[in-house]
C-alpha atoms as a PDB file:
ATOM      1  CA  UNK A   1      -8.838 -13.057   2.049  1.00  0.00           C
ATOM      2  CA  UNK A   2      -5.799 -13.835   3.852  1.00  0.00           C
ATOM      3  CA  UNK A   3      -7.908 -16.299   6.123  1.00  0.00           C
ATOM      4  CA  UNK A   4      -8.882 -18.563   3.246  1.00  0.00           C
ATOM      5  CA  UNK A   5      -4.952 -18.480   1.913  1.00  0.00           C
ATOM      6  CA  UNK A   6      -3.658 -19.644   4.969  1.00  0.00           C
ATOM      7  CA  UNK A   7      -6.334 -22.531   5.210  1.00  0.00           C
ATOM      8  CA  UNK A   8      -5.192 -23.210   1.143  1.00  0.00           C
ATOM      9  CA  UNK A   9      -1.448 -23.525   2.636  1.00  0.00           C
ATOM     10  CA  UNK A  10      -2.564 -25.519   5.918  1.00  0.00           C
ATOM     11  CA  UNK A  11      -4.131 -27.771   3.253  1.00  0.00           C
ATOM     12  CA  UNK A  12      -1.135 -28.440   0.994  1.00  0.00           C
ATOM     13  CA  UNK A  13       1.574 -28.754   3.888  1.00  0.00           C
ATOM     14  CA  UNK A  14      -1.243 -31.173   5.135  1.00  0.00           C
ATOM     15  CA  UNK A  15      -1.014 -32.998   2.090  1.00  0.00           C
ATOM     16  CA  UNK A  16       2.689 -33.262   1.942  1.00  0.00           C
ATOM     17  CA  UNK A  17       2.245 -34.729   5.626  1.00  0.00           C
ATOM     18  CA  UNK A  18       0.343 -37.146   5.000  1.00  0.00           C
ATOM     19  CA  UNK A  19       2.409 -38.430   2.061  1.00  0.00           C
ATOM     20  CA  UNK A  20       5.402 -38.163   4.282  1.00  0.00           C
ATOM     21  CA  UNK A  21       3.508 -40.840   7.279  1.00  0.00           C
ATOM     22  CA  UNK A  22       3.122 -43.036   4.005  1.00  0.00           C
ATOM     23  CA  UNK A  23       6.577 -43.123   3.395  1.00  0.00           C
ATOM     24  CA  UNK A  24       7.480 -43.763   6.939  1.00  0.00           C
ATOM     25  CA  UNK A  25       5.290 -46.972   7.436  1.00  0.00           C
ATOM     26  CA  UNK A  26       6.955 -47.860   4.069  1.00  0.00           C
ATOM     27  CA  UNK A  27      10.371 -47.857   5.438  1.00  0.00           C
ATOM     28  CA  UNK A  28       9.113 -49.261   8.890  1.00  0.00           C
ATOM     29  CA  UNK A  29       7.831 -52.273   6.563  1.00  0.00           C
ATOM     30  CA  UNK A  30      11.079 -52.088   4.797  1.00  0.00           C
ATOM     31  CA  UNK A  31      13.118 -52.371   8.366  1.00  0.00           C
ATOM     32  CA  UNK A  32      10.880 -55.513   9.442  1.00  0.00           C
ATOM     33  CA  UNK A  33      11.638 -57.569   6.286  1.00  0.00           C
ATOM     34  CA  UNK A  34      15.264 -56.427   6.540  1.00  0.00           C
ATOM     35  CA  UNK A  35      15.848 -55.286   3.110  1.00  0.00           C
ATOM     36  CA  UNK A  36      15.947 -51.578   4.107  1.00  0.00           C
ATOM     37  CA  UNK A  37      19.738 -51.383   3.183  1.00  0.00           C
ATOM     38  CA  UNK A  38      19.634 -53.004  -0.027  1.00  0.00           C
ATOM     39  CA  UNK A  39      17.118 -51.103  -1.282  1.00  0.00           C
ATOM     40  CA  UNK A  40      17.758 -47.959  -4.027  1.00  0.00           C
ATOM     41  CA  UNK A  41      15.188 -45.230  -2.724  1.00  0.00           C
ATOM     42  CA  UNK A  42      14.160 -41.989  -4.663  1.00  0.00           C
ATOM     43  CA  UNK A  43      11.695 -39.724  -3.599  1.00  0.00           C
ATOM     44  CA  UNK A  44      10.561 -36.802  -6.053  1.00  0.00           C
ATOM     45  CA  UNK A  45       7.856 -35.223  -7.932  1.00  0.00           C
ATOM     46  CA  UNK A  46       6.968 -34.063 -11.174  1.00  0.00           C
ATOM     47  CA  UNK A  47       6.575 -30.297 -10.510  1.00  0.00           C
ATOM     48  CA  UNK A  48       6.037 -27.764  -7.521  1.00  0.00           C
ATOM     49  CA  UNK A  49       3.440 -25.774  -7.153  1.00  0.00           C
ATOM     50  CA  UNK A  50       2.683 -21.492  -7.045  1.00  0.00           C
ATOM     51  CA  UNK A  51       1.594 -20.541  -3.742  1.00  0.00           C
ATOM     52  CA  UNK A  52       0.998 -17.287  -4.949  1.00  0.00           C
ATOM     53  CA  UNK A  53       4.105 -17.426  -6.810  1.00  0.00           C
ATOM     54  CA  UNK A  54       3.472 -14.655  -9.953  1.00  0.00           C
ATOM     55  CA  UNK A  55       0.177 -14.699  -9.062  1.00  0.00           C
ATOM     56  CA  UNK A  56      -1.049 -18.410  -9.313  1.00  0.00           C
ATOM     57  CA  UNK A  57      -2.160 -20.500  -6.649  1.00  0.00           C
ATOM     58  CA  UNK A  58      -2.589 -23.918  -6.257  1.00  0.00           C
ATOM     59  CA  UNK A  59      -1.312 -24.212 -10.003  1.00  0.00           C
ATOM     60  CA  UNK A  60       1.656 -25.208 -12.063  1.00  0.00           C
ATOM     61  CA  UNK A  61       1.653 -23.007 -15.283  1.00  0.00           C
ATOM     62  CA  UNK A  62       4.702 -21.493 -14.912  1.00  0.00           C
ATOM     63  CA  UNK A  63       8.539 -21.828 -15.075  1.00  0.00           C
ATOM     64  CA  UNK A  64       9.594 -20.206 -12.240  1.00  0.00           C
ATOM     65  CA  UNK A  65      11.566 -21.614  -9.002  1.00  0.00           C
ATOM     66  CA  UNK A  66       8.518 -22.998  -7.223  1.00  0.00           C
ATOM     67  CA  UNK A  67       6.923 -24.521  -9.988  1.00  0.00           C
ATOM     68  CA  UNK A  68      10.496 -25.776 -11.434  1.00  0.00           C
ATOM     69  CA  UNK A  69      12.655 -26.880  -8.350  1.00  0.00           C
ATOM     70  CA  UNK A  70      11.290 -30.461  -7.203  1.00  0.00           C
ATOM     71  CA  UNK A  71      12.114 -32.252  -4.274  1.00  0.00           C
ATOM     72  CA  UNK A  72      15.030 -35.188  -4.575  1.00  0.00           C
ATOM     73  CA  UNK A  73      15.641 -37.615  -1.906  1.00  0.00           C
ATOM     74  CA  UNK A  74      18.225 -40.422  -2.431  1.00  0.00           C
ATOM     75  CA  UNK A  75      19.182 -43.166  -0.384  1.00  0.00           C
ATOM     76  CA  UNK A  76      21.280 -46.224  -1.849  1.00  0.00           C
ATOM     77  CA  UNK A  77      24.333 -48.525  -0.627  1.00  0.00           C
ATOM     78  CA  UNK A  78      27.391 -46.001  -0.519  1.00  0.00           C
ATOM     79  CA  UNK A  79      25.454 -42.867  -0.620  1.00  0.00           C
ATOM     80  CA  UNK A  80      27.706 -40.091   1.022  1.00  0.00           C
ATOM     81  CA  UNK A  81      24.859 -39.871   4.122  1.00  0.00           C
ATOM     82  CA  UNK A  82      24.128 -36.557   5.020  1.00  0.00           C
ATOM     83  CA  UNK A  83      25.159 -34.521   2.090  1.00  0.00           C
ATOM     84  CA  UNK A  84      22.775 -32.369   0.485  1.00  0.00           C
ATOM     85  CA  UNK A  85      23.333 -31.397  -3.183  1.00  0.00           C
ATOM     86  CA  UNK A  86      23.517 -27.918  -4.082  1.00  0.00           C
ATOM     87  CA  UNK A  87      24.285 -28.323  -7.707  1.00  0.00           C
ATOM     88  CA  UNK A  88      21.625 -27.893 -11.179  1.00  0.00           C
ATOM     89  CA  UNK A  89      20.143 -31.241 -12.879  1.00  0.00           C
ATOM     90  CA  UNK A  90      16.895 -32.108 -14.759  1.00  0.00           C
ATOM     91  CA  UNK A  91      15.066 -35.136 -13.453  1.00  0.00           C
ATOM     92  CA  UNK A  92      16.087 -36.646 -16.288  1.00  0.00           C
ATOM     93  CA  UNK A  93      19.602 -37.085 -15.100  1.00  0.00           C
ATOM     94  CA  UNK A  94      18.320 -39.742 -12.684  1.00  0.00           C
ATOM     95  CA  UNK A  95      18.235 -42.165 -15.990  1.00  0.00           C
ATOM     96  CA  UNK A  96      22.124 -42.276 -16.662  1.00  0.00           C
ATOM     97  CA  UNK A  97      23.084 -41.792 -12.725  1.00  0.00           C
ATOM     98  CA  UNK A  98      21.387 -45.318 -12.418  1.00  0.00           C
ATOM     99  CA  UNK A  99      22.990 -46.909 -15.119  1.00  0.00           C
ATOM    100  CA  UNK A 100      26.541 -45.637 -13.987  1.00  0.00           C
ATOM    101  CA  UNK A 101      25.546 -47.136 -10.542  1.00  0.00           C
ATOM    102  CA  UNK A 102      24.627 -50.230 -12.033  1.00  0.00           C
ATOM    103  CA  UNK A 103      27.615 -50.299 -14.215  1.00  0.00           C
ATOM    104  CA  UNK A 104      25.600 -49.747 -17.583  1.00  0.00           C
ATOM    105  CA  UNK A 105      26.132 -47.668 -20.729  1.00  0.00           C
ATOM    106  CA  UNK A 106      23.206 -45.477 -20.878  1.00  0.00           C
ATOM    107  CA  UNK A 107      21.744 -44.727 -24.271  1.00  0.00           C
ATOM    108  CA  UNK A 108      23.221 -42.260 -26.618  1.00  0.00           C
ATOM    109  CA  UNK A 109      20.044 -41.263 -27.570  1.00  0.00           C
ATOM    110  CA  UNK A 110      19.716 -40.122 -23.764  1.00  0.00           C
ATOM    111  CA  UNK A 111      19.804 -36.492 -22.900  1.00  0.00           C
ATOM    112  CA  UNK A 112      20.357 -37.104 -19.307  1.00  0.00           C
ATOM    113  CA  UNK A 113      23.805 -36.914 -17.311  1.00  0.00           C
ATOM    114  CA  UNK A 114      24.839 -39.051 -14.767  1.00  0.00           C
ATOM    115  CA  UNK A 115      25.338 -36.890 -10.922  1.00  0.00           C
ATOM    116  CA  UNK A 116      26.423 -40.282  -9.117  1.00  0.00           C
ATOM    117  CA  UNK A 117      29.760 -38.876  -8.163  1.00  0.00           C
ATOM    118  CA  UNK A 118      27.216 -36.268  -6.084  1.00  0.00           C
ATOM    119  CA  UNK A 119      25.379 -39.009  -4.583  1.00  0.00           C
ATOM    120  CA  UNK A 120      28.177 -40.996  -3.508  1.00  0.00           C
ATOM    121  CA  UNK A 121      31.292 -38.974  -2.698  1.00  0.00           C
ATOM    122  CA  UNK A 122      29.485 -35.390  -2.533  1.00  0.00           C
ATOM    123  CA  UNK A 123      31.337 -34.121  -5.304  1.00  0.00           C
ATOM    124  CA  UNK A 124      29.250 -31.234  -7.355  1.00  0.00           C
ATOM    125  CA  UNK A 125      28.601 -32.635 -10.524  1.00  0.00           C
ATOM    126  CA  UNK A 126      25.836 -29.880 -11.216  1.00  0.00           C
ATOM    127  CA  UNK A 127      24.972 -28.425 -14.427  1.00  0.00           C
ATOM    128  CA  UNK A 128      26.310 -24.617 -15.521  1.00  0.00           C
ATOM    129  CA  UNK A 129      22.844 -24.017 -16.185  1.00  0.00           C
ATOM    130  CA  UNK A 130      19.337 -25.262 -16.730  1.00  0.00           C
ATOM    131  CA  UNK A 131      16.541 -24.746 -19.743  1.00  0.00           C
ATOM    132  CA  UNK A 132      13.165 -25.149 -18.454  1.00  0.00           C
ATOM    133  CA  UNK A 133       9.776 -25.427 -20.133  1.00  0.00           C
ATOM    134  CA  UNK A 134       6.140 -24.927 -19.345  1.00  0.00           C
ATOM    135  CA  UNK A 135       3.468 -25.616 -22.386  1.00  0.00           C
ATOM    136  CA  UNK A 136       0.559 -26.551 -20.113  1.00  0.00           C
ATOM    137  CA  UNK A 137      -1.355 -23.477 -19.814  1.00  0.00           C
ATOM    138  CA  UNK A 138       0.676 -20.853 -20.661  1.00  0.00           C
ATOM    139  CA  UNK A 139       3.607 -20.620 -22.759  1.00  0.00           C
ATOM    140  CA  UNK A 140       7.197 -19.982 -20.948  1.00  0.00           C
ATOM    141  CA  UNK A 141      11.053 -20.785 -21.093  1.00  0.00           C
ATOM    142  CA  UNK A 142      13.330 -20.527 -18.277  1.00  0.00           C
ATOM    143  CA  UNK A 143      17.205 -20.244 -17.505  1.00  0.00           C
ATOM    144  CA  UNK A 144      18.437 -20.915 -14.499  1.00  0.00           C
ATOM    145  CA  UNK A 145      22.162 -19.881 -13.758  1.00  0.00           C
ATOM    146  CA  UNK A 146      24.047 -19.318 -10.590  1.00  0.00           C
ATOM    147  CA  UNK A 147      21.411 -17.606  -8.739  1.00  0.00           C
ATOM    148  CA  UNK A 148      19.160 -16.411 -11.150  1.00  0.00           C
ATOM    149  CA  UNK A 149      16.235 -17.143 -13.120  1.00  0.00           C
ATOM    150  CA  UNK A 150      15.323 -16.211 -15.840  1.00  0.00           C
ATOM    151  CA  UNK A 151      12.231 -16.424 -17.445  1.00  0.00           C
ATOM    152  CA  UNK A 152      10.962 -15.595 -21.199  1.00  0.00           C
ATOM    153  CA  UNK A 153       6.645 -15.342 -21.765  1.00  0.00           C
ATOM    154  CA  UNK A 154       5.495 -16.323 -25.086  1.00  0.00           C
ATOM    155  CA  UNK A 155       1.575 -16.543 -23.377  1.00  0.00           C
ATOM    156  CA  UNK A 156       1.338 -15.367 -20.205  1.00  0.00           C
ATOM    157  CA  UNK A 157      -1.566 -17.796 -19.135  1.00  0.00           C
ATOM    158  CA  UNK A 158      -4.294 -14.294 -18.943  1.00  0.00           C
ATOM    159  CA  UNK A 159      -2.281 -13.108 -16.336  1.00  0.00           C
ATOM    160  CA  UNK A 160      -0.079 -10.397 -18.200  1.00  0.00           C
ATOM    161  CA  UNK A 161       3.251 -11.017 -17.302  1.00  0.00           C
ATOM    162  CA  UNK A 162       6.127  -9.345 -18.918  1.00  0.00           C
ATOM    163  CA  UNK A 163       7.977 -10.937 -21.797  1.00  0.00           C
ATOM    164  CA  UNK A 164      11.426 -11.102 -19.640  1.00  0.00           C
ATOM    165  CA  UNK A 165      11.556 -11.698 -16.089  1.00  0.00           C
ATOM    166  CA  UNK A 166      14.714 -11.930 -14.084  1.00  0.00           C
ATOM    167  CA  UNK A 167      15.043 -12.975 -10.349  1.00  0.00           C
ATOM    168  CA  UNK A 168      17.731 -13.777  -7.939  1.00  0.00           C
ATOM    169  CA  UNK A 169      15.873 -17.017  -6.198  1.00  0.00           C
ATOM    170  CA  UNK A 170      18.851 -16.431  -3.291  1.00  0.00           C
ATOM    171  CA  UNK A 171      17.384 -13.235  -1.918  1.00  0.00           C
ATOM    172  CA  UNK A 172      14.188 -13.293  -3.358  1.00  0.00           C
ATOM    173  CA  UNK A 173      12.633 -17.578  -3.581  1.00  0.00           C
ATOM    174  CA  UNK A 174       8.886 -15.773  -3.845  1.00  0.00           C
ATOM    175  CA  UNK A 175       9.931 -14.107  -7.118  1.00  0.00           C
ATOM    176  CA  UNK A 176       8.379 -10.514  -6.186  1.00  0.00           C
ATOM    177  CA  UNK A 177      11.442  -8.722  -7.717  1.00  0.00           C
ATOM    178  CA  UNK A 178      11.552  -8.625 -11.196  1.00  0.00           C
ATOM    179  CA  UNK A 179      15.502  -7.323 -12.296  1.00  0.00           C
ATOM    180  CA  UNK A 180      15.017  -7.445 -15.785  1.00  0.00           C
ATOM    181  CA  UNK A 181      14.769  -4.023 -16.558  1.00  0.00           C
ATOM    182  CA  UNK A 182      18.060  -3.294 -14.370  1.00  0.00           C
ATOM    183  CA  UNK A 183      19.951  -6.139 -15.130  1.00  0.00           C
ATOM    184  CA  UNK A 184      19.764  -6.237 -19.003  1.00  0.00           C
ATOM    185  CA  UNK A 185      23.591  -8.096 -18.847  1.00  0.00           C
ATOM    186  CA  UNK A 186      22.171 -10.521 -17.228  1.00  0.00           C
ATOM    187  CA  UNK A 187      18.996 -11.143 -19.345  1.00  0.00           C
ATOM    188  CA  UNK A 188      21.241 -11.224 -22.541  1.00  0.00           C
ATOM    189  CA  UNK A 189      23.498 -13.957 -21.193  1.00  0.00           C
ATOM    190  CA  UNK A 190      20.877 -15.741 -20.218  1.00  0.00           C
ATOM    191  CA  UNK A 191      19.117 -15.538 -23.638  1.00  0.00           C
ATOM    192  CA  UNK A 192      22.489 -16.795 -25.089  1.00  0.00           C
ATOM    193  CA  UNK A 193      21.696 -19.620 -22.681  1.00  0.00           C
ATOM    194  CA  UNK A 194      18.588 -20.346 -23.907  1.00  0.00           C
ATOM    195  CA  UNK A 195      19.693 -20.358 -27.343  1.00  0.00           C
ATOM    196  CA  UNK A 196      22.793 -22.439 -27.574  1.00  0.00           C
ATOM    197  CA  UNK A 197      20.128 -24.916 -25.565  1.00  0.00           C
ATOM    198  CA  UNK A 198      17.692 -24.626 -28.395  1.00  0.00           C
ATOM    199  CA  UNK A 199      20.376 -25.109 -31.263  1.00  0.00           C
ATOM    200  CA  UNK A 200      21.667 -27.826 -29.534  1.00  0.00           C
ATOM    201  CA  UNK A 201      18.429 -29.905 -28.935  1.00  0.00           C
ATOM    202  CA  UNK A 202      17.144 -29.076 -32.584  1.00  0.00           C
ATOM    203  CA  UNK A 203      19.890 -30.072 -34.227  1.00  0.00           C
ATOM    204  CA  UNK A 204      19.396 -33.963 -31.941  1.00  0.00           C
ATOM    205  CA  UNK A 205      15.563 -33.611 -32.990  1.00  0.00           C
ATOM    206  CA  UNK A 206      14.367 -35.985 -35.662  1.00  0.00           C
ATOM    207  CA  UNK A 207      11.441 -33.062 -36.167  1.00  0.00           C
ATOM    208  CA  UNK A 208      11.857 -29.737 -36.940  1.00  0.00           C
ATOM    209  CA  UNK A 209       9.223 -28.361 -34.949  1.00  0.00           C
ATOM    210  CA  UNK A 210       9.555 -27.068 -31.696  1.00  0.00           C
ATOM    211  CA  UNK A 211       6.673 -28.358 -29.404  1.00  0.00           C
ATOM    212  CA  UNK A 212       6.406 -24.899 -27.338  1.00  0.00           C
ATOM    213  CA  UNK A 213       5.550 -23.652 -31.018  1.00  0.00           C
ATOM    214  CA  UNK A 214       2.932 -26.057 -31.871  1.00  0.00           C
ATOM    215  CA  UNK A 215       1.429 -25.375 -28.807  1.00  0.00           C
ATOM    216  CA  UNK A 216       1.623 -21.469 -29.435  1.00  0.00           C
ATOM    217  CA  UNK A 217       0.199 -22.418 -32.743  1.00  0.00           C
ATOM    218  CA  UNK A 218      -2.886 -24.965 -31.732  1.00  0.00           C
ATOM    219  CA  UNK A 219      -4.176 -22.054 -29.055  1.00  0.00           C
END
């Protein structure tokens, strides 16, 4: 019942506060030894989590917004203090922005792209748009562009979502809105997305099998 949800969310924001008083005797320890401004510091996570989000809780099987968007905290000699980055990366753009920073050539074999610009003069070096996986429980790929999301089933996890799923995460973060069905133009570009993504990473692949389709294919 509503009682035991909002004990479930007193317990996660609970959680995150508790990780946050870590930090914060971290820096405090980082002050005393007085190597707090020569230090690179990134705080993130791996994933987010449904809070009821398309009707999971306490889960990450999906990729939608909450499960997708993860927190990024950066603080480093000649960060632009303050500025708070609006733009689309993948966590693994933090790879090449460190190696610009540290005046290194990053792999070519690297699919990351460097955002230092963002970091340090506040300039939006964000993405067009994003491709997103989730092969954990269920199957699903999502776009995100501008301010909407996209998202394509291929196994719904048991909980019988449609196979397209559109939201604008502006006006609607909680995803209760699904626009597919009167947005089609906007479905279709993203699906164009999602396949000049696919092509692209393929064609870098030294496999020809795409992991979301082993999965599909292992149960």
């Amino acid at each position: 019942d509503m009682n035991d949800l909002r004990q479930f969310m007193d317990g996660y924001d609970c959680g995150i506060r508790y990780m946050d008083s870590h930090i914060g005797k971290l820096f405090d320890a980082f002050r005393k030894a007085g190597v707090m401004d020569d230090l690179i510091i990134i705080i993130s996570s791996d994933h987010g989590e449904n809070m009821g989000e398309l009707g999971q809780y306490g889960e990450h099987a999906t990729a939608d917004y909450a499960t997708t968007r993860i927190p990024l905290i950066v603080r480093m000699p000649d960060c632009k203090k303050g500025h708070v980055d609006s733009g689309l990366h993948y966590n693994l753009d933090l790879g090449p922005t460190l190696a610009e920073y540290f005046n290194k050539n990053a792999p070519a074999n690297w699919d990351g792209r460097s955002f230092l610009s963002s970091i340090t003069k506040g300039v939006d070096s964000g993405r067009e748009s994003l491709v997103l996986s989730q092969c954990a429980h269920g199957c699903q790929r999502s776009v995100r562009f501008g301010p909407w999301l996209y998202i394509r089933t291929y196994h719904d996890n048991y909980h019988l979502y449609p196979n397209e799923m559109l939201f604008n995460i502006e006006s609607d973060s909680h995803e209760q809105n699904n626009l597919a069905n009167e947005r089609p133009d906007l479905c279709h570009e993203a699906a164009h997305y999602l396949i000049q993504w696919h092509d692209s990473v393929m064609a870098k692949s030294s496999s020809d099998r795409d992991p979301l389709w082993t999965v599909m294919r292992e149960g």
